[in-house]
Protein backbone atom coordinates (compact mmCIF):
# COMPACT_ATOMS: atom_id res chain seq x y z
CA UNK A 1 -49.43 -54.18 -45.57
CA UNK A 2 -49.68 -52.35 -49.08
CA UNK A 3 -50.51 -49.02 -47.58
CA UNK A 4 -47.08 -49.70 -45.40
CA UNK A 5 -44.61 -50.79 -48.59
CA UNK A 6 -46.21 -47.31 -50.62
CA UNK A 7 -45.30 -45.59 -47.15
CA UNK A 8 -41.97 -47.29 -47.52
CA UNK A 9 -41.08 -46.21 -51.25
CA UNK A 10 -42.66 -42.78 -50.70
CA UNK A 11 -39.89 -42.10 -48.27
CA UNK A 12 -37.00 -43.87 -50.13
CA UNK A 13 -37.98 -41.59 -52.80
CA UNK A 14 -35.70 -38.71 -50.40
CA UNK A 15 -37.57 -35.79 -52.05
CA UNK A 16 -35.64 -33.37 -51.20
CA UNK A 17 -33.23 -34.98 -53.52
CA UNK A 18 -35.72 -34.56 -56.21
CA UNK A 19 -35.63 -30.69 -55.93
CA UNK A 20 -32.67 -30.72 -57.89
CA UNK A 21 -34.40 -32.91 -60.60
CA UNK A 22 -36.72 -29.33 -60.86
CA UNK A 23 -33.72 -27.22 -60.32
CA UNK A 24 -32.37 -28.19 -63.00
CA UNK A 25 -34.98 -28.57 -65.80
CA UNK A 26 -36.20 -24.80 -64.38
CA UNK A 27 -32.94 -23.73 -65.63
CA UNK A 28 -33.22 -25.21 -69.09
CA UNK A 29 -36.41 -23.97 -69.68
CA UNK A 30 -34.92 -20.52 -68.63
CA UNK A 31 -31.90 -20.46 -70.12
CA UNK A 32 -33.48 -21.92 -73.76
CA UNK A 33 -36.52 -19.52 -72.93
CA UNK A 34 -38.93 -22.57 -73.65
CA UNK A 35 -42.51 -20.75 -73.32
CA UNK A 36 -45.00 -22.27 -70.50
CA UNK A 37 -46.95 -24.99 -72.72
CA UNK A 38 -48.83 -28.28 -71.38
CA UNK A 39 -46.16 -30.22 -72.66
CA UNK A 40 -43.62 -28.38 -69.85
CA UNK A 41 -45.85 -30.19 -67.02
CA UNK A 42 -45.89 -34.03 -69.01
CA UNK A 43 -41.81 -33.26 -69.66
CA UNK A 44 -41.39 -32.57 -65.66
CA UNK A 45 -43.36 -35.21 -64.55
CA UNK A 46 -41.62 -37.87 -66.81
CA UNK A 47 -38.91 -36.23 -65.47
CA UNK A 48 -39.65 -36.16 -61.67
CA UNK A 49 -40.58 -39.93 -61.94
CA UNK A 50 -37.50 -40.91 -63.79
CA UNK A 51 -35.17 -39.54 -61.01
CA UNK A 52 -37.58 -40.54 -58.17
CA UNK A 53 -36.64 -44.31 -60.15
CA UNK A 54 -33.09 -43.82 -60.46
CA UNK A 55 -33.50 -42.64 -56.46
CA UNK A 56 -35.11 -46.06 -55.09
CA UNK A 57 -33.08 -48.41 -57.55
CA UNK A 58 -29.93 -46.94 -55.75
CA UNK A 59 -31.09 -47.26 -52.30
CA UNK A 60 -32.32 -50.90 -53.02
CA UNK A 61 -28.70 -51.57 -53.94
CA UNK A 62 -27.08 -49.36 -51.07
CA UNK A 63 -29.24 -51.00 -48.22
CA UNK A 64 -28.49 -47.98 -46.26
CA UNK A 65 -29.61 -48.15 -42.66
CA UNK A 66 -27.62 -44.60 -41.49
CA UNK A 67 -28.54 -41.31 -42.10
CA UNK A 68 -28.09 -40.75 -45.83
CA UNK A 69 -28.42 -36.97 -47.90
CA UNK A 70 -32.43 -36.02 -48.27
CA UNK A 71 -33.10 -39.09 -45.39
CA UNK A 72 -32.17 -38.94 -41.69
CA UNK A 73 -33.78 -42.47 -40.93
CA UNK A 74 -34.24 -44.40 -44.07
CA UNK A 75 -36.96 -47.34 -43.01
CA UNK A 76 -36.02 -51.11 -44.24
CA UNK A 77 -34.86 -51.79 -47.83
CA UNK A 78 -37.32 -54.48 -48.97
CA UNK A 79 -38.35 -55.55 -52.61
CA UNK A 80 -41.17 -53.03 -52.73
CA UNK A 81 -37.93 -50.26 -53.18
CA UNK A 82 -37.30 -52.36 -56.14
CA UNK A 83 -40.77 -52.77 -57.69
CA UNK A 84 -41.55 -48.46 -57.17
CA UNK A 85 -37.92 -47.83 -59.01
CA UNK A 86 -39.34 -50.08 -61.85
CA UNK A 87 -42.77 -48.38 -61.75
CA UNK A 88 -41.66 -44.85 -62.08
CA UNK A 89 -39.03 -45.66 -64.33
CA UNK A 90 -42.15 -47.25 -66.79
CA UNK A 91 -44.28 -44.63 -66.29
CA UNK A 92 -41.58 -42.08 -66.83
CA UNK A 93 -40.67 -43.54 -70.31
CA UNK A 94 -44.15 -43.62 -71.64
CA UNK A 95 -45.05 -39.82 -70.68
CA UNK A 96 -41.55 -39.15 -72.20
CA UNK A 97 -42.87 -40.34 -75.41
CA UNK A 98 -45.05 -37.71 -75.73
CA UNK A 99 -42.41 -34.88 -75.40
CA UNK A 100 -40.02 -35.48 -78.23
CA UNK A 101 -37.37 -37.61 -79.59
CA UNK A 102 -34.32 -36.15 -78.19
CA UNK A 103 -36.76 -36.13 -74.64
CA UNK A 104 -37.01 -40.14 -75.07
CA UNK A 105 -33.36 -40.59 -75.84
CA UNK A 106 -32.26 -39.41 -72.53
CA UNK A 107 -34.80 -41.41 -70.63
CA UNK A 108 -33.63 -44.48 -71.94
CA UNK A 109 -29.97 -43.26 -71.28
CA UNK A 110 -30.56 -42.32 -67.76
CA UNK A 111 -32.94 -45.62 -67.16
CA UNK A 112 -29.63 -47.51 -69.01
CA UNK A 113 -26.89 -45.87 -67.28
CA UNK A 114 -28.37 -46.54 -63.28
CA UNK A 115 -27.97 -50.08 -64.20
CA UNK A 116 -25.03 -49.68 -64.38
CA UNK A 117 -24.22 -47.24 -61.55
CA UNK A 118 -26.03 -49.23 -58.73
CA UNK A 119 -26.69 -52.68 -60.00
CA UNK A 120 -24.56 -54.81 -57.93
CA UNK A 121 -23.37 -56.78 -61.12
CA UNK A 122 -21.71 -53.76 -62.45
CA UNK A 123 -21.62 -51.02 -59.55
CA UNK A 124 -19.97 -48.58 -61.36
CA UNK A 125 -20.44 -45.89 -58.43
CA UNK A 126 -17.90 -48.18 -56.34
CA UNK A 127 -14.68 -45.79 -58.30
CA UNK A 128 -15.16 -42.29 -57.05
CA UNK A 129 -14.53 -40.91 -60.44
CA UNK A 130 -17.34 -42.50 -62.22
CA UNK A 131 -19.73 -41.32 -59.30
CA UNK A 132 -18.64 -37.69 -60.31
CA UNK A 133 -19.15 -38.83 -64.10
CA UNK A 134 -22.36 -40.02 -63.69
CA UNK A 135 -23.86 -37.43 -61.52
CA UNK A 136 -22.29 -34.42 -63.97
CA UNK A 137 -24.39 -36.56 -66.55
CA UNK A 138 -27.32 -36.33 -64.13
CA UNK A 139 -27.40 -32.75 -64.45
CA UNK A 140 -26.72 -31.73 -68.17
CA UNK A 141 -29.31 -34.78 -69.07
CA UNK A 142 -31.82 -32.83 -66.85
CA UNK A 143 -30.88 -29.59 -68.16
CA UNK A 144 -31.54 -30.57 -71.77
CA UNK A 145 -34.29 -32.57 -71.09
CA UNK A 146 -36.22 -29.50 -70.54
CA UNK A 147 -34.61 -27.46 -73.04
CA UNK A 148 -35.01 -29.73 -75.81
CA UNK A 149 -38.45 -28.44 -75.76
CA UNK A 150 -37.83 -25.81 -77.60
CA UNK A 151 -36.94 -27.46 -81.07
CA UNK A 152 -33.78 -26.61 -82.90
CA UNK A 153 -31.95 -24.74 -79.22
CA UNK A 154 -30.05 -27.69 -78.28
CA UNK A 155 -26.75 -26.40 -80.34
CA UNK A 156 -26.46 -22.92 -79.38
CA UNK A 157 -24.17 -21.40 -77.23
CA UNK A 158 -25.94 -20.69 -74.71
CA UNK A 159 -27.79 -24.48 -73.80
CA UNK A 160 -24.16 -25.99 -74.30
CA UNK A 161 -22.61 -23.92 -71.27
CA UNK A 162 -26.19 -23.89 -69.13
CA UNK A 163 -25.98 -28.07 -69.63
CA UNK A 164 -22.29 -27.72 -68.43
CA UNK A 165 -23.46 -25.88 -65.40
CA UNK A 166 -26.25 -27.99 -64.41
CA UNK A 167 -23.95 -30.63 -64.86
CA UNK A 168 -20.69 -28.93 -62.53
CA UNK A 169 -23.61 -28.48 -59.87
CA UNK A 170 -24.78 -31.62 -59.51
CA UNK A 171 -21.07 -33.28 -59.34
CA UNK A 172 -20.62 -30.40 -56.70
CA UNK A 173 -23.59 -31.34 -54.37
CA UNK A 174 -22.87 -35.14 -54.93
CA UNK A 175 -19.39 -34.18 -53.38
CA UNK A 176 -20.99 -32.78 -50.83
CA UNK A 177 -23.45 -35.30 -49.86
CA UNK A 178 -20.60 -37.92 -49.78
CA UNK A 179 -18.92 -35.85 -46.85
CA UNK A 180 -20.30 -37.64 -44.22
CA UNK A 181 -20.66 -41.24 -45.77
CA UNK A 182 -17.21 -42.48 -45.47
CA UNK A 183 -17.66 -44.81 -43.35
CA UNK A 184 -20.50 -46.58 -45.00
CA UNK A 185 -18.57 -46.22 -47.92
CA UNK A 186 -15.93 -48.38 -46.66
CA UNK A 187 -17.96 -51.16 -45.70
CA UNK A 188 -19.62 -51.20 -48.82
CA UNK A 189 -15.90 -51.35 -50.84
CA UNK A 190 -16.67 -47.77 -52.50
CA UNK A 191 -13.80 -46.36 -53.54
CA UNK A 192 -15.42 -42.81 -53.21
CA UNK A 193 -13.95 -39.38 -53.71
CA UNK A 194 -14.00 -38.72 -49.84
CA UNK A 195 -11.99 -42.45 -49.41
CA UNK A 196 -9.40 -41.51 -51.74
CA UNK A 197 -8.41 -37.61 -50.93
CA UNK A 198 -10.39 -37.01 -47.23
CA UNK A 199 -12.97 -34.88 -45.67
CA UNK A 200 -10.83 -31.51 -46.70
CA UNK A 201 -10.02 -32.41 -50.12
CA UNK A 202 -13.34 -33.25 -51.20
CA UNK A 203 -15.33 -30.06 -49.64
CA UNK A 204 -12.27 -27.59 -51.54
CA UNK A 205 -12.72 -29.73 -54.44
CA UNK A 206 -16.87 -28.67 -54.39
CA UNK A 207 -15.98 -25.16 -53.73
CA UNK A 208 -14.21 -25.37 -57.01
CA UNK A 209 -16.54 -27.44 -59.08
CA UNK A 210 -19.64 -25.32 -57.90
CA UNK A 211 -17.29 -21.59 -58.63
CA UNK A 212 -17.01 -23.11 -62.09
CA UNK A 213 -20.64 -23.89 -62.32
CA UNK A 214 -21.70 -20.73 -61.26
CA UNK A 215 -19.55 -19.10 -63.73
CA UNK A 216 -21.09 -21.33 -66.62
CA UNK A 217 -24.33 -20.16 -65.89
CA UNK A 218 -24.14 -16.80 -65.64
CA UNK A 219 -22.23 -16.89 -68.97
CA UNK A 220 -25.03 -18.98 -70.42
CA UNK A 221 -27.81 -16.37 -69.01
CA UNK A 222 -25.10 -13.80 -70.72
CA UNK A 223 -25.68 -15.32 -74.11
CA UNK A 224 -29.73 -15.64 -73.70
CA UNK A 225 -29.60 -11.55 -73.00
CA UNK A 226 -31.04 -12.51 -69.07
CA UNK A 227 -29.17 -10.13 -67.68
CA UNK A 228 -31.67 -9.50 -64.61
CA UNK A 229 -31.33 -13.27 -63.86
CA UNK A 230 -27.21 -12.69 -63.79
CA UNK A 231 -27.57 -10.39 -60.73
CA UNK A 232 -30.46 -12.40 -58.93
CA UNK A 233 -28.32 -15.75 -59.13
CA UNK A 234 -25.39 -14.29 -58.91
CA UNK A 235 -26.42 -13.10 -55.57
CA UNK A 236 -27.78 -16.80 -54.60
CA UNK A 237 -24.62 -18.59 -56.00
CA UNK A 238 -22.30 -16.37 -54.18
CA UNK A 239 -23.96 -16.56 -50.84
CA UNK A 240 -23.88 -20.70 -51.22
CA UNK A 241 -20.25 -20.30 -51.70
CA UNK A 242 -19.46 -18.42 -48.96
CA UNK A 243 -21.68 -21.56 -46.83
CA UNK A 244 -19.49 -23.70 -48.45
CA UNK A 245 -16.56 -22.09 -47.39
CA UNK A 246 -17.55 -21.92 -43.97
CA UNK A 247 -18.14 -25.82 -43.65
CA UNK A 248 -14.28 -26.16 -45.18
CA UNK A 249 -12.91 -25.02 -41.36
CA UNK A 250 -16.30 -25.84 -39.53
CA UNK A 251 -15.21 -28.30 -36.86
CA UNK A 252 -18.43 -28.06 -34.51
CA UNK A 253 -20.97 -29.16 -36.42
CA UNK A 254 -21.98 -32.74 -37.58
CA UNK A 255 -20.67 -32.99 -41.40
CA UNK A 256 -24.46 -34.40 -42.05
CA UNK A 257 -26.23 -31.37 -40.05
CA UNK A 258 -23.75 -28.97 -42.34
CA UNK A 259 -24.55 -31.00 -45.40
CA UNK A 260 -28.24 -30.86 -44.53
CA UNK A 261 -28.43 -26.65 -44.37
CA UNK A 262 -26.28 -25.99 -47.07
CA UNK A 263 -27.81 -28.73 -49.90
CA UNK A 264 -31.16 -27.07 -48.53
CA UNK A 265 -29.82 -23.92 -49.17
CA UNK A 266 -29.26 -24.65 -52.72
CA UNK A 267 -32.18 -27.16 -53.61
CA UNK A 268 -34.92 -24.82 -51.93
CA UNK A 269 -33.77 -21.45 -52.48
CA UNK A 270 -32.71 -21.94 -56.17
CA UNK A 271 -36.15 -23.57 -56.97
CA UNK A 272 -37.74 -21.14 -55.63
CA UNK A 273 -35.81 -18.18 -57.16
CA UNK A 274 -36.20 -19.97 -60.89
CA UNK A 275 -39.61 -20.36 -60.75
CA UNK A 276 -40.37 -17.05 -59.75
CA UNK A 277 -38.18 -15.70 -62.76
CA UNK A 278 -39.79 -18.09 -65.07
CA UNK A 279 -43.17 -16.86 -64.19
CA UNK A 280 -42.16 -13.20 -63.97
CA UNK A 281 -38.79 -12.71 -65.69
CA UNK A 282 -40.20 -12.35 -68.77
């Protein structure tokens, strides 16, 4: 029975969702050229576990049954989801208060702020506009988190428009995964982005918010002199854009297969390019 509830919250962990958690703090540690040190592996983990929390208290809340982004079947929600969000979430915070001050803050922000976006009490992710918020927040938190590593960085140039990016990205792929959830959406009373303007409106709208983010980054690769790192992820940015594009007028394919590939696209392909360039881009 325990071996099957672990099973359970393993899954409803949807780890390809978590990529972006290491997405994202590979890109601060780039960006703020934070030098490999133990502490990078306790900040990721803390990290990692946090979102892995954040992940499970929002499904326990959701109860989705359907196909849902980094989850084709999700099994049962029962009050194990629960207990694992609270779990990770602990163990998160106490690794985070190894890493640093500014590290701990945004723990306790994040850990704070999913409360509020899931918890049925408050269910701020009902209004389509605070789901953007939150998940722009999701991504300049993680960007920092890792960059904050590097004392005194946090204020320069170039970590202020790499946080902005991270940020612009995740809103982006959040659009995206929404694409296909309108009807659940419904049922649950969210007032999502894709309820409000439509399929169309909400795929041009993450063309848009992920051109932007590109641009942000670069600029912020600009300012830390990276300028082999511009033409690498230039080249991966622009080829998810074009993906992107294609999905706007794709009428063939299942939104959720299309949503699958290109998120994939992004998650896998830019982890993989940013830890390659951490290791070897000097």
């Amino acid at each position: 029975m325990l071996a099957k509830e672990i099973k359970r919250i393993f899954i409803h962990v949807r780890w390809p969702l978590q990529v972006y958690v290491f997405l994202g703090f590979m890109f601060g540690l780039i960006v703020a050229q934070v030098n490999f040190q133990f502490i990078v592996i306790v900040a990721l983990a803390s990290q990692l576990l946090l979102w892995a929390g954040v992940t499970l208290f929002n499904s326990y809340y959701d109860k989705d049954d359907k196909p849902v982004a980094g989850l084709k079947n999700p099994p049962k929600i029962t009050n194990s989801i629960l207990y694992g969000s609270l779990f990770f979430k602990i163990i998160s915070l106490i690794l985070a208060l190894f890493v640093n001050r500014i590290f701990l803050f945004i723990t306790v922000f994040i850990i704070f702020l999913s409360i509020l976006y899931s918890h049925t009490k408050f269910r701020f992710k009902s209004n389509g506009f605070v789901a953007l918020l939150f998940n722009f927040i999701a991504g300049f938190t993680t960007f920092l988190s890792s960059s904050s590593i590097k004392v005194g960085s946090l204020l320069d140039n170039n970590i202020i428009f790499g946080s902005i990016s991270a940020g612009l990205f995740l809103m982006a792929i959040y659009l995206m995964m929404q694409i296909h959830q309108a009807k659940d959406d419904r049922n649950r009373g969210d007032v999502s982005y894709i309820i409000m303007f439509g399929r169309k409106r909400a795929l041009l709208t993450s063309v848009i918010v992920i051109l932007f983010s590109g641009a942000f980054g670069l600029f912020s690769l600009y300012l830390s002199g990276l300028f082999m790192h511009i033409i690498i992820l230039g080249i991966y940015m622009a080829a998810g854009i074009i993906l992107l594009i294609r999905w706007v007028s794709n009428k063939k394919e299942e939104d959720f297969n299309m949503m699958t590939k290109i998120t994939n696209y992004f998650s896998f392909v830019g982890s993989i390019l940013l830890l390659l360039l951490y290791i070897f881009g000097g």
